[in-house]
C-alpha atoms as a PDB file:
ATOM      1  CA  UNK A   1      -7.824   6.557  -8.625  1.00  0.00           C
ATOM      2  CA  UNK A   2      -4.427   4.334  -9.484  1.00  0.00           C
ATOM      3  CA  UNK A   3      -4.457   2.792  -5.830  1.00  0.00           C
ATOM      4  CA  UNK A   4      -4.316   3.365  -1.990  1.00  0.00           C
ATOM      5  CA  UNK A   5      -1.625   1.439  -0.054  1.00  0.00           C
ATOM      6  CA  UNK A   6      -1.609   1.264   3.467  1.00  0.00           C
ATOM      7  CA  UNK A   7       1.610  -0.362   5.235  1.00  0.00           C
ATOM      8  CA  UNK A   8       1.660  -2.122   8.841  1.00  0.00           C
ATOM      9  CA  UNK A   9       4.822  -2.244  10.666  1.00  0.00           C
ATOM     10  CA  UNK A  10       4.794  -4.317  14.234  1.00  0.00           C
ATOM     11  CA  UNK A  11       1.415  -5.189  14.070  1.00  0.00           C
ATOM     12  CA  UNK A  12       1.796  -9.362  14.196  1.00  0.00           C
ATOM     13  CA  UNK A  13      -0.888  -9.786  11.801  1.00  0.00           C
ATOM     14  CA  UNK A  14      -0.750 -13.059   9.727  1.00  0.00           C
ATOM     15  CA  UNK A  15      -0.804 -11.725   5.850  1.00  0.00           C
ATOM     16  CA  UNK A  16      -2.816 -14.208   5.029  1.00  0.00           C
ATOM     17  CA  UNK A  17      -5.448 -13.922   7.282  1.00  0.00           C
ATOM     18  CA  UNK A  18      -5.374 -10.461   6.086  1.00  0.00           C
ATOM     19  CA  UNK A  19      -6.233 -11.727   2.500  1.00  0.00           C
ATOM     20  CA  UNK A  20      -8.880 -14.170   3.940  1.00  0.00           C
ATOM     21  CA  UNK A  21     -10.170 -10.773   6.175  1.00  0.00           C
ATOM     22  CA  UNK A  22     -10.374  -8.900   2.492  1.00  0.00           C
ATOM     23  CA  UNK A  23     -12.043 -12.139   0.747  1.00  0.00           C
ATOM     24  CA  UNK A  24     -14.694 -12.368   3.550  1.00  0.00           C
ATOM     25  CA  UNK A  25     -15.713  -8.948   3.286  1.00  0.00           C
ATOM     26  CA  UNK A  26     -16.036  -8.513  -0.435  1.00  0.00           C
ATOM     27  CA  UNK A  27     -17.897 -12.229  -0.096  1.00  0.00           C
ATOM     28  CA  UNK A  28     -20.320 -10.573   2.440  1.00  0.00           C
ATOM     29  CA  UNK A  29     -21.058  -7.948   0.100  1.00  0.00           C
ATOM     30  CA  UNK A  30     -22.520  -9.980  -2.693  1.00  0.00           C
ATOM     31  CA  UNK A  31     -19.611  -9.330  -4.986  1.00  0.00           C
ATOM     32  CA  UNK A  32     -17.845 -13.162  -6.918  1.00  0.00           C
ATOM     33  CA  UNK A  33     -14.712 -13.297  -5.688  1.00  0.00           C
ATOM     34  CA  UNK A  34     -11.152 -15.063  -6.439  1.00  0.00           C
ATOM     35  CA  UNK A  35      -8.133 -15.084  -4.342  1.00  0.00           C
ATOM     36  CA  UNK A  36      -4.340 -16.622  -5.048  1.00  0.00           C
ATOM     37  CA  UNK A  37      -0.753 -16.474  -3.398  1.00  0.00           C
ATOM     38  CA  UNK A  38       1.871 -15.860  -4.992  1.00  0.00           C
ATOM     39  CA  UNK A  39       5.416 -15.871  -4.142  1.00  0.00           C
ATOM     40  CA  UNK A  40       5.614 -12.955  -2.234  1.00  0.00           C
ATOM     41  CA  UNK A  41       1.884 -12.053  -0.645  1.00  0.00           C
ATOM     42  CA  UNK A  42      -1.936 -12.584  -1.469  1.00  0.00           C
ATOM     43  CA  UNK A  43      -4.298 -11.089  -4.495  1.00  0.00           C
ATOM     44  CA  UNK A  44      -7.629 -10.785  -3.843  1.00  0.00           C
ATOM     45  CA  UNK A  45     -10.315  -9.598  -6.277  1.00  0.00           C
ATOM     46  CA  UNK A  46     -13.721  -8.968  -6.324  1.00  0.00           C
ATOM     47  CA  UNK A  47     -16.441  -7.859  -9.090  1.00  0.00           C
ATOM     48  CA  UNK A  48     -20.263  -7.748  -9.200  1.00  0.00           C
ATOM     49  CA  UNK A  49     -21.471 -10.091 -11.385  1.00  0.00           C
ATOM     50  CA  UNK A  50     -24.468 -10.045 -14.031  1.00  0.00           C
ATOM     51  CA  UNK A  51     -25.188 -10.566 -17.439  1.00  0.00           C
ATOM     52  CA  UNK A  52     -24.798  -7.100 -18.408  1.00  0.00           C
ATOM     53  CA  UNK A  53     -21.787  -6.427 -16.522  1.00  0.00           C
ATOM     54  CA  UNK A  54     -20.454  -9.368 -18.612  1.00  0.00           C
ATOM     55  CA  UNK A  55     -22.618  -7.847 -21.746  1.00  0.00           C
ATOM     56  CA  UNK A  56     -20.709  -4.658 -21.541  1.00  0.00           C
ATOM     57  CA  UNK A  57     -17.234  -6.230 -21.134  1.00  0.00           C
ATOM     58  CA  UNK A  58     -17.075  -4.882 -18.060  1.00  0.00           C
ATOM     59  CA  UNK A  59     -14.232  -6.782 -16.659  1.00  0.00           C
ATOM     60  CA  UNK A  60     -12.782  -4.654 -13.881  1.00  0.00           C
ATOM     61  CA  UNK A  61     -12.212  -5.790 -10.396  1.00  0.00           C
ATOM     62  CA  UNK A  62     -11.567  -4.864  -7.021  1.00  0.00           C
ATOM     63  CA  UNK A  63      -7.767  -5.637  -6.457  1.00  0.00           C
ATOM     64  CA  UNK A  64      -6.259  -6.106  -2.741  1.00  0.00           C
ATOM     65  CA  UNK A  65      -2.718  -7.111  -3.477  1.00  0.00           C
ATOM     66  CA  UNK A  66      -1.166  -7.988   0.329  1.00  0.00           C
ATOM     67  CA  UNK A  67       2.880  -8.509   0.360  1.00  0.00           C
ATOM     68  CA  UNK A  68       5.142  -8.984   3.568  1.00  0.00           C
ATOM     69  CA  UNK A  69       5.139 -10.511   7.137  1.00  0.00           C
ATOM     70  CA  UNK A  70       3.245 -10.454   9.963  1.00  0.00           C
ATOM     71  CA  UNK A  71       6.044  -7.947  11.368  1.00  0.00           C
ATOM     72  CA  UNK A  72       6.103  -5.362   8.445  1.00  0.00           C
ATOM     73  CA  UNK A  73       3.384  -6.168   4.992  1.00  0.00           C
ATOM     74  CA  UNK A  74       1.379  -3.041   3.086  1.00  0.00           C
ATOM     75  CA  UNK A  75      -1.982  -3.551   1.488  1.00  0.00           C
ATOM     76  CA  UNK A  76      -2.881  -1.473  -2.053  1.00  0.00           C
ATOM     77  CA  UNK A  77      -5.883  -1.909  -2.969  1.00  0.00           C
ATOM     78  CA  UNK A  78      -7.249  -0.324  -6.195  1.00  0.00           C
ATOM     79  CA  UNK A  79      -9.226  -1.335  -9.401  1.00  0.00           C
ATOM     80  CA  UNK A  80      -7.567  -3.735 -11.514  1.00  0.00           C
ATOM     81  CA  UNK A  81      -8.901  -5.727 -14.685  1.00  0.00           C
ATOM     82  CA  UNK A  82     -10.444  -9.097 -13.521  1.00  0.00           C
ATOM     83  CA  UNK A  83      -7.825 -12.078 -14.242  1.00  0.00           C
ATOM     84  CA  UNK A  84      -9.346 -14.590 -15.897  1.00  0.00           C
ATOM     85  CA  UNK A  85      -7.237 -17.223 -15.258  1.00  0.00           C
ATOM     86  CA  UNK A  86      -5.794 -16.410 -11.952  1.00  0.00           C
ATOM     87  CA  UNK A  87      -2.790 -18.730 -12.433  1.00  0.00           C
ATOM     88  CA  UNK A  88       0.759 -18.091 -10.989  1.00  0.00           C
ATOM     89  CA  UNK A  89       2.205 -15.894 -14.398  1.00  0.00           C
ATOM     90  CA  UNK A  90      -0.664 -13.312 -13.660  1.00  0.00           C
ATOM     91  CA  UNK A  91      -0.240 -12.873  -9.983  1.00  0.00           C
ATOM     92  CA  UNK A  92       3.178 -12.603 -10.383  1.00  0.00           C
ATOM     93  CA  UNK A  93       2.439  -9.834 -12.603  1.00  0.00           C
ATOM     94  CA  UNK A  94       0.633  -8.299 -10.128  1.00  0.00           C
ATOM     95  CA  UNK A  95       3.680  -7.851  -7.869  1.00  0.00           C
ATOM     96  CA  UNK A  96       6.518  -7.315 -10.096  1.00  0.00           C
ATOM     97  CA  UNK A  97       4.393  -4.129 -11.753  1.00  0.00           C
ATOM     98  CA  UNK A  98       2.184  -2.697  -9.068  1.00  0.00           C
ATOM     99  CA  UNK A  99       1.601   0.680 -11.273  1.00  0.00           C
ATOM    100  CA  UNK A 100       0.848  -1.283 -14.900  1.00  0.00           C
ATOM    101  CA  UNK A 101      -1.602  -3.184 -13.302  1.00  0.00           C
ATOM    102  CA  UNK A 102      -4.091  -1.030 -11.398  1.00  0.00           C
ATOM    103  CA  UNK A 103      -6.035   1.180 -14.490  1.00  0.00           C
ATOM    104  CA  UNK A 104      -7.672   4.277 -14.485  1.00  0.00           C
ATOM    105  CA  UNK A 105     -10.808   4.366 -13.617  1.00  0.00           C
ATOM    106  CA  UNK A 106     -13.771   7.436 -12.954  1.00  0.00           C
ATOM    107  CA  UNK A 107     -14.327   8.538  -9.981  1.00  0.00           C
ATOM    108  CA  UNK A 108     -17.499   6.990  -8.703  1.00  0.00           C
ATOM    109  CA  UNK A 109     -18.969   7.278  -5.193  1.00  0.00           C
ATOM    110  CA  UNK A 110     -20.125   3.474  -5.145  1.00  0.00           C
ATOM    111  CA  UNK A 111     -16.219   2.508  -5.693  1.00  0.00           C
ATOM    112  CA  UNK A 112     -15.491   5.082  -3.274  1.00  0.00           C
ATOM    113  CA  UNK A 113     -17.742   4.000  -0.791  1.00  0.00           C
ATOM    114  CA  UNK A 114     -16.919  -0.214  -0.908  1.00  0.00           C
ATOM    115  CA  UNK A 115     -12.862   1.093  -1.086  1.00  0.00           C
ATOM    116  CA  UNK A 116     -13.783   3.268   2.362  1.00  0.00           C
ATOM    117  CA  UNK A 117     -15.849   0.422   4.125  1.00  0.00           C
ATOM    118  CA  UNK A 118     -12.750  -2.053   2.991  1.00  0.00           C
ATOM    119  CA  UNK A 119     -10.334  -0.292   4.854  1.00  0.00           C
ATOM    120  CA  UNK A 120     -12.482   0.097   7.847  1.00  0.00           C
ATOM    121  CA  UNK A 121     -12.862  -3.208   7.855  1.00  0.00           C
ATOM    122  CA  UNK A 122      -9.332  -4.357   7.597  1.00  0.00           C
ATOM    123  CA  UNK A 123      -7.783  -1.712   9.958  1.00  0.00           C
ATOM    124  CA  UNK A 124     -10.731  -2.512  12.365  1.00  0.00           C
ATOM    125  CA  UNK A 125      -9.504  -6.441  12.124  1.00  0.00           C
ATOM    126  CA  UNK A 126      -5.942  -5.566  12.522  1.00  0.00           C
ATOM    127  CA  UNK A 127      -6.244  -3.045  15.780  1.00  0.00           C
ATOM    128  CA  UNK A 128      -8.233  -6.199  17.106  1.00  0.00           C
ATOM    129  CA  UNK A 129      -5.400  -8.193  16.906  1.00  0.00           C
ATOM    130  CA  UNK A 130      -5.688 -10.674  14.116  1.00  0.00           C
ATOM    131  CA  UNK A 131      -2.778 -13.261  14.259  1.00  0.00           C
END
């Protein structure tokens, strides 16, 4: 799995709510989660926490990158490493290489699973109406 994008033309949803939408969700489902903007969209990212997650260098997160307007924004999401320091240079990374930064990863059912419910979530929020 590199990533799944998803893009949303004429659906006046706010971007950024979108981002808050992803942050909420991955919030809700226990995971420690860290958010930015960056000069053109939103990163999100999510991991579970622990000491032997952190043990076994196990520094992968969740990744919802979210670029656009409310008129016409996609939404990859995929598995990226976790950014330490989220700081502008690294989100900006994020967007001006979309295929360096989301790695490899095996395919598991519980990363299956979270990615499925995500999108549920999200396209559930945006059919609603979100603005």
């Amino acid at each position: 799995m590199r990533y799944t994008i998803r893009e949303y033309n004429g659906k006046n949803a706010d971007p950024e709510k979108v981002a808050g939408l992803a942050e909420q969700f991955f919030k809700e489902e226990g995971f420690k989660v860290q958010a930015a903007k960056g000069s053109k969209g939103y990163i999100v990212q999510a991991r579970k926490g622990g000491f032997f997650r952190t043990l076994l260098a196990m520094n992968r997160a969740f990744t919802a990158v979210i670029e656009g307007d409310k008129d016409d924004f996609t939404v990859r999401l995929g598995v990226a490493e976790w950014l330490a320091d989220l700081g502008m240079a690294a989100v900006e990374s994020l967007f001006l290489s979309p295929l360096i930064a989301f790695v490899e990863v095996p395919e598991a059912l519980w990363s299956f699973e979270i990615e499925h419910q995500l999108w549920h979530f999200l396209e559930n929020q945006i059919q609603l109406g979100i603005q």
